[in-house]
Protein backbone atom coordinates (compact mmCIF):
# COMPACT_ATOMS: atom_id res chain seq x y z
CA UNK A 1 4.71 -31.43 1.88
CA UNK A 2 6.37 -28.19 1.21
CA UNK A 3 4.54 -25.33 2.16
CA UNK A 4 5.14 -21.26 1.56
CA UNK A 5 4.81 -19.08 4.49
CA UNK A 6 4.97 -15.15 4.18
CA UNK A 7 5.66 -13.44 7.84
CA UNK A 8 4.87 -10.02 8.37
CA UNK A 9 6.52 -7.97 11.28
CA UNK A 10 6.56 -4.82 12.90
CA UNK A 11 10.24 -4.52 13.92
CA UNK A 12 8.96 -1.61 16.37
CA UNK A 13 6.31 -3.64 18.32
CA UNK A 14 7.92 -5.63 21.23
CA UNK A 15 11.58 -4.52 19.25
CA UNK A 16 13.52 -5.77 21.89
CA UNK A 17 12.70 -9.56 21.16
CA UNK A 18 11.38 -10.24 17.49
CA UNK A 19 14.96 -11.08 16.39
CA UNK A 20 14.81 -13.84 18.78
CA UNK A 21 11.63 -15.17 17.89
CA UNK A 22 11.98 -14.33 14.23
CA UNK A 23 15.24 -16.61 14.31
CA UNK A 24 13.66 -19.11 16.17
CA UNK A 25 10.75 -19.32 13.23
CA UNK A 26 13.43 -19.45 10.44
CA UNK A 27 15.23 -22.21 12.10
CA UNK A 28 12.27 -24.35 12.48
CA UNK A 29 10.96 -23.81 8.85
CA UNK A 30 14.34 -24.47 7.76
CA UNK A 31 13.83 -28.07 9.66
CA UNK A 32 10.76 -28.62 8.13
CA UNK A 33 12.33 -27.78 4.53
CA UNK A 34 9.42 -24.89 4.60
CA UNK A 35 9.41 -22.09 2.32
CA UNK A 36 8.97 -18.33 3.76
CA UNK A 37 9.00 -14.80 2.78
CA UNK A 38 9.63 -11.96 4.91
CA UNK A 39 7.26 -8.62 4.61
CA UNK A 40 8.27 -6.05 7.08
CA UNK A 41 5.39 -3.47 8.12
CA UNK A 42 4.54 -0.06 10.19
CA UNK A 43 1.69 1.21 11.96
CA UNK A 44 1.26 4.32 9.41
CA UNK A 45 1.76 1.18 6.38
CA UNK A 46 -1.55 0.99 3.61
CA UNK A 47 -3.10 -2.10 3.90
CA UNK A 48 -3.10 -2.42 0.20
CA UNK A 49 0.36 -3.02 -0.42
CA UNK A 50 -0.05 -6.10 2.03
CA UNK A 51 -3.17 -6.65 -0.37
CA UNK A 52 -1.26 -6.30 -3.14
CA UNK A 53 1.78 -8.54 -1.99
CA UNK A 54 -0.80 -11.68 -1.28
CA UNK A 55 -2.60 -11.32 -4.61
CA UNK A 56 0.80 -11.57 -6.41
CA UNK A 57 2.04 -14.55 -4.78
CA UNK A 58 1.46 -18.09 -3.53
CA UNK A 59 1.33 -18.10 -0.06
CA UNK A 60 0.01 -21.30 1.75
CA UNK A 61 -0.03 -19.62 5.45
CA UNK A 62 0.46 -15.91 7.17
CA UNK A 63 2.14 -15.75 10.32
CA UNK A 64 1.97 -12.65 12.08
CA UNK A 65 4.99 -11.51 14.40
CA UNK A 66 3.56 -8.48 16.52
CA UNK A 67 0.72 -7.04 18.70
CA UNK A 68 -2.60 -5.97 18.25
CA UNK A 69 -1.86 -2.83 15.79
CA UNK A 70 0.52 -5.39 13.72
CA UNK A 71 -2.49 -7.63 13.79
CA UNK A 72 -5.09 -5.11 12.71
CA UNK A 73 -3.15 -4.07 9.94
CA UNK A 74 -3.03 -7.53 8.67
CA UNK A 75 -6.84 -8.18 8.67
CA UNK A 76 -7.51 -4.90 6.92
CA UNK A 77 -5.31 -6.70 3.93
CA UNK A 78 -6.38 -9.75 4.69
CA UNK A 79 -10.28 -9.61 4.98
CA UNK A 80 -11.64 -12.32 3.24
CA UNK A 81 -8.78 -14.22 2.13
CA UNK A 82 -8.80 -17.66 2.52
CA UNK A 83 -5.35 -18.19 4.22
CA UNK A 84 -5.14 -18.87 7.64
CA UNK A 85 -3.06 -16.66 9.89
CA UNK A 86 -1.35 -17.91 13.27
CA UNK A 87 0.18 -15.10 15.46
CA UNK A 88 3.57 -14.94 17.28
CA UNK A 89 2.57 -12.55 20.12
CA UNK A 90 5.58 -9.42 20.33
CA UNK A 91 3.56 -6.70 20.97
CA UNK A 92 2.71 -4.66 24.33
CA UNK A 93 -0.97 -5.99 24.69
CA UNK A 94 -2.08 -8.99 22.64
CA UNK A 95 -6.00 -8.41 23.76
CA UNK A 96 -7.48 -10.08 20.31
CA UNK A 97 -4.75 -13.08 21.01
CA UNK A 98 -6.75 -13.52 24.28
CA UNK A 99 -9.80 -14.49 22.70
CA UNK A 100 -8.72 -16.29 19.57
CA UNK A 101 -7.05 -19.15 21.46
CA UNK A 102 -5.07 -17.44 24.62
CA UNK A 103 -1.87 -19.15 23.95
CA UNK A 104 1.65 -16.67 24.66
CA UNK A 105 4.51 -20.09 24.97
CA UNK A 106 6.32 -19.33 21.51
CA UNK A 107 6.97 -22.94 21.13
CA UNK A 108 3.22 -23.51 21.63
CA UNK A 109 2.21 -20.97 19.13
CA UNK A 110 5.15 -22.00 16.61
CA UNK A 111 3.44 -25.39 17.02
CA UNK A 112 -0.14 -23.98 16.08
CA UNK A 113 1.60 -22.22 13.14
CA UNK A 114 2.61 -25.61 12.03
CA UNK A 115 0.22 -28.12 12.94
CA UNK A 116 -2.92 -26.09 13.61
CA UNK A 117 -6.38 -26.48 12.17
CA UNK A 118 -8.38 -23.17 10.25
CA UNK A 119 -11.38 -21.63 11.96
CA UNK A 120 -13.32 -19.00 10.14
CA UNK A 121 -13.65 -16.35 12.59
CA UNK A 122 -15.67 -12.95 12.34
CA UNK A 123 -14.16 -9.38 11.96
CA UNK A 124 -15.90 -6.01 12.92
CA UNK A 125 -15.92 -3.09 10.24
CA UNK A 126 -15.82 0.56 11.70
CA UNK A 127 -16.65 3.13 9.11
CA UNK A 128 -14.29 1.70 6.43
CA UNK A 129 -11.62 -0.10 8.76
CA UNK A 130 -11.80 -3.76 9.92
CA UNK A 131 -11.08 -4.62 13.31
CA UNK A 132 -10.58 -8.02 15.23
CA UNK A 133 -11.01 -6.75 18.66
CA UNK A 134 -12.92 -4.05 19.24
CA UNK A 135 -13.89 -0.07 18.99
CA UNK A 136 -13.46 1.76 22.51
CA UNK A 137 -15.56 4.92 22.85
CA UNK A 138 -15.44 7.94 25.56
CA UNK A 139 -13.59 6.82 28.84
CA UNK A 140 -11.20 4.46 26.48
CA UNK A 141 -10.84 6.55 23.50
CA UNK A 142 -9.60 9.65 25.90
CA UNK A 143 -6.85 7.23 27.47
CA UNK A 144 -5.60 6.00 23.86
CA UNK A 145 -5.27 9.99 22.59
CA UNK A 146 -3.80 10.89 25.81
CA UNK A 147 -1.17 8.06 25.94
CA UNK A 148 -0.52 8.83 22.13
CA UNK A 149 0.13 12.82 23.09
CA UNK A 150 2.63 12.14 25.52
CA UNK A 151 4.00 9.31 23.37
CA UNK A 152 3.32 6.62 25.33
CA UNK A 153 1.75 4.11 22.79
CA UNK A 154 4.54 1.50 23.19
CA UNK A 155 5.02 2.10 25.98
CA UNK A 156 2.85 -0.84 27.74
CA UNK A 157 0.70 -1.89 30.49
CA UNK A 158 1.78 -0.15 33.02
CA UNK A 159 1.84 3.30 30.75
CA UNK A 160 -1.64 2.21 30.09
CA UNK A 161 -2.73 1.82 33.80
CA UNK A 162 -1.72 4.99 34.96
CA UNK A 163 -2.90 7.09 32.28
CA UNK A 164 -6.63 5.23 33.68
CA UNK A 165 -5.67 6.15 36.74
CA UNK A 166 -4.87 9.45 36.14
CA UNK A 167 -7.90 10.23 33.39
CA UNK A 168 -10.12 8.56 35.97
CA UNK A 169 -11.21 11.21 38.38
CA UNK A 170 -10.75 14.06 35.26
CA UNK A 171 -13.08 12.78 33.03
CA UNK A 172 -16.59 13.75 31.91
CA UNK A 173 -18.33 11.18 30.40
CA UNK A 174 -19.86 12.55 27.30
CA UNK A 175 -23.61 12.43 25.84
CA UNK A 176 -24.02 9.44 23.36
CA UNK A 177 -26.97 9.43 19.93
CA UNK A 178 -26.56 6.20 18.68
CA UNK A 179 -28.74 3.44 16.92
CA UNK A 180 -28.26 0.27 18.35
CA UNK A 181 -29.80 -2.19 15.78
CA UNK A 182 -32.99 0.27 15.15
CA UNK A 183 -33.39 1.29 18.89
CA UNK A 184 -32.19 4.63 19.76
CA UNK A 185 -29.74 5.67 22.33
CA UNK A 186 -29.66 9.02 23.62
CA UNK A 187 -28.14 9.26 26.87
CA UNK A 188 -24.73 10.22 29.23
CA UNK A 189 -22.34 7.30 29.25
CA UNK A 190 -19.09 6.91 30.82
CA UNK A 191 -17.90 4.84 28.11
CA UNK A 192 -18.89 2.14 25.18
CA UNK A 193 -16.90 -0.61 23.90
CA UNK A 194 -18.37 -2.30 20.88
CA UNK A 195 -16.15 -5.90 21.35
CA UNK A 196 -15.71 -9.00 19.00
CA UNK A 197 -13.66 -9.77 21.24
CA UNK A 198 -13.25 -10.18 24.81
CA UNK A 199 -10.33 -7.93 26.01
CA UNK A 200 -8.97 -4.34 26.21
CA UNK A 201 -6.08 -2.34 28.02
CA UNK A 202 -4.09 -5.44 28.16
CA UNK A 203 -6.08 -7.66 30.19
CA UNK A 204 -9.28 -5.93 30.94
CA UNK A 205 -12.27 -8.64 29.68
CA UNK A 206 -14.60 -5.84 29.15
CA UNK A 207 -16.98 -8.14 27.50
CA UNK A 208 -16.62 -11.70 28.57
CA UNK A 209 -19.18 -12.64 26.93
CA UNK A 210 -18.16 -12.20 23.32
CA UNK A 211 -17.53 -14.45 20.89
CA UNK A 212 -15.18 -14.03 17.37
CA UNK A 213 -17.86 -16.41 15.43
CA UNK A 214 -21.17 -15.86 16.81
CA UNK A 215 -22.17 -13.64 14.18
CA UNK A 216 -22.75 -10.84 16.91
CA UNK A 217 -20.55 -8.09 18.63
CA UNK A 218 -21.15 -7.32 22.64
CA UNK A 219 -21.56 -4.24 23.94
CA UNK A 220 -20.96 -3.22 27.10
CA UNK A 221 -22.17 0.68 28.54
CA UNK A 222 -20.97 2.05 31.94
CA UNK A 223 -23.32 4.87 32.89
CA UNK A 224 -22.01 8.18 34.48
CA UNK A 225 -20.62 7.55 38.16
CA UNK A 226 -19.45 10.25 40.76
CA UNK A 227 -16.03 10.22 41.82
CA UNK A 228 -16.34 7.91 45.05
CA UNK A 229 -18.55 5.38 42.65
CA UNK A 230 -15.41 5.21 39.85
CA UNK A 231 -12.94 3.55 41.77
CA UNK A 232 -15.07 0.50 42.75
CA UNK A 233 -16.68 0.08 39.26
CA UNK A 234 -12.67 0.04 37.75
CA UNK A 235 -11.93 -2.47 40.08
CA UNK A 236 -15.26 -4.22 38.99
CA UNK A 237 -14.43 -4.34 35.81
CA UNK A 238 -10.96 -5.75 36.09
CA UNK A 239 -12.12 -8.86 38.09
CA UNK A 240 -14.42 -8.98 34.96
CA UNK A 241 -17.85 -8.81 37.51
CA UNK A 242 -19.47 -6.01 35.90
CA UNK A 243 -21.70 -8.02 34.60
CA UNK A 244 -23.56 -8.35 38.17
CA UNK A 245 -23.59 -4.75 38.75
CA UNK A 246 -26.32 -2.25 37.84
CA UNK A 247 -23.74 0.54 36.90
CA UNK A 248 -23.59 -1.14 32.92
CA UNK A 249 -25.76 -2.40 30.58
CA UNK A 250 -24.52 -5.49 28.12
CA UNK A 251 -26.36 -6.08 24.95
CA UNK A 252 -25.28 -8.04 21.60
CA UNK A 253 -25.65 -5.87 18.54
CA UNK A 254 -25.11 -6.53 14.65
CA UNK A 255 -25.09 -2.69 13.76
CA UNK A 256 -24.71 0.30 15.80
CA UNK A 257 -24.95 3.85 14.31
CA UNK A 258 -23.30 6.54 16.57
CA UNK A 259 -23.48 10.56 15.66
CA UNK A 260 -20.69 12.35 15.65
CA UNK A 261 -19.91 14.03 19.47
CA UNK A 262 -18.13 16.91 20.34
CA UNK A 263 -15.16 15.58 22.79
CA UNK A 264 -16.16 12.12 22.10
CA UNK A 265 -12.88 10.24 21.46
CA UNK A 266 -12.43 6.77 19.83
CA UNK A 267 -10.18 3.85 19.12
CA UNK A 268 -10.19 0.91 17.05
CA UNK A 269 -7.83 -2.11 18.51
CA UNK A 270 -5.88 0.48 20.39
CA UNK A 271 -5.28 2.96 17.42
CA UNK A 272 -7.09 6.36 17.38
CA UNK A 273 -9.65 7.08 15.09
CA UNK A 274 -10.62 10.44 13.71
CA UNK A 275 -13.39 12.40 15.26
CA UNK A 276 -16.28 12.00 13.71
CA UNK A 277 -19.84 9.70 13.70
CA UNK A 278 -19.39 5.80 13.37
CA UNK A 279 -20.88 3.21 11.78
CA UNK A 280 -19.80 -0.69 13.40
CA UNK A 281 -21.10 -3.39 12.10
CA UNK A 282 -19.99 -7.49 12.45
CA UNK A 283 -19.05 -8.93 9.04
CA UNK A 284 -19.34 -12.85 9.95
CA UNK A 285 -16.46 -15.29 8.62
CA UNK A 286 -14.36 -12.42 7.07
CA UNK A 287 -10.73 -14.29 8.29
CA UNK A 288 -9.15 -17.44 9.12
CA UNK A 289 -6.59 -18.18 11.56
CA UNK A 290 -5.30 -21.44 12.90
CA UNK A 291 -6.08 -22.90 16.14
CA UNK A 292 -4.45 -25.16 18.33
């Protein structure tokens, strides 16, 4: 059975190696005797021409060659469309690819792009922008607007780890007003991230406990902690323990209202949001993607 494919791709996320892997696509399609489009995309792209593009045409499958910003563009112009989407990972983190089905062999996800089944998954919705991940507030929104100041958004992990390392011991952690599902919050916190999914930073599982259908998105607090007390509870958090520890607080949430802060910084799937007050809700079986 012949079936029509359009793949989008960011040429500038993971630049270096989508010809490769883009080749390596075509070829097996061509095998198969599939049909495919290509779309090519960037960060500062409208959604609505990807919109636009799908309405227009037939398209049987979506296969997404990028990282997480490549991947949060697409479900902004693909919320609930009924096409599945498989993901070839080329970007610097891949957090949401961790908790959708945590496979990175390209032959194993070329395979999934192929042969996999559809699973309705849920998206969040941040003021008016979807996101499959997650919205970082405070500690994590500061490190995302200070790595894209010094231009060091593509830059990767390791330009990710020491701008934590270096923000760590500068940082104030900022007074939050937020309703959390009609209970108020009015308090200091280090930092909030408001997760459908599991992972941030590429590789931190700030909220293990989350799930992309549960109809639910996990919160997870850190409360203000002197400079001696930081350290440990970063290191707590990257073995993913925090959850043990009295220095957080982890709650599921369908809405959470948050006023806008002076200083408070914010990010949606690592891209910067404009200061201002929030409102995040989950928005259950908004996307499909195929699973192994």
């Amino acid at each position: 059975m012949n079936r029509n494919f359009l793949i989008i791709i960011n040429p500038a996320a993971g630049k270096a190696t989508f010809k490769a892997k883009y080749d390596r696509i075509v070829s097996h399609f061509s095998q198969l005797g599939f049909s495919y489009e290509t779309f090519y995309t960037t960060l500062a792209d409208d959604p609505s021409r990807l919109q636009d593009k799908i309405k227009l045409n037939t398209y049987d499958d979506v296969i997404v060659l990028g990282g997480d910003g490549t991947l949060n563009y697409v479900v902004n112009g693909m919320v609930e469309s009924n096409i599945p989407i498989s993901v070839i990972s080329n970007g610097t983190g891949n957090d949401a690819l961790r908790s959708i089905h945590h496979q990175f062999d390209l032959e194993k996800q070329i395979d999934i792009a192929t042969n996999g089944e559809p699973k309705i998954l849920d998206l969040g919705k941040c003021n008016t922008r979807y996101f499959l991940n997650g919205v970082g507030l405070g500690f994590d929104g500061a490190v995302v607007d200070t790595m894209i100041r010094r231009g060091k958004r593509y830059a990767g992990h390791w330009a990710y780890m020491s701008t934590v390392l270096e923000l760590l011991f500068k940082y104030k952690s900022v007074h939050f007003k937020a309703d959390i599902d009609n209970i108020l919050l009015d308090r200091k916190l280090f930092s909030m991230t408001i997760g459908n999914g599991t992972t941030f930073g590429g590789g931190f599982q700030t909220n293990p406990r989350a799930k992309m259908d549960d109809g639910l998105l996990d919160l997870m607090m850190i409360h203000p902690a002197n400079m001696i007390q930081r350290p440990l509870f970063m290191l707590i958090v990257m073995m993913a323990q925090h959850g043990n520890f009295g220095f957080t607080t982890m709650q599921k949430a369908k809405e959470i209202k948050i006023e806008k802060t002076p200083g408070l910084k914010a990010h949606i799937d690592g891209e910067l949001l404009p200061d201002g007050a929030y409102q995040i809700k989950i928005v259950p079986g908004a996307i499909s993607f195929r699973m192994p």
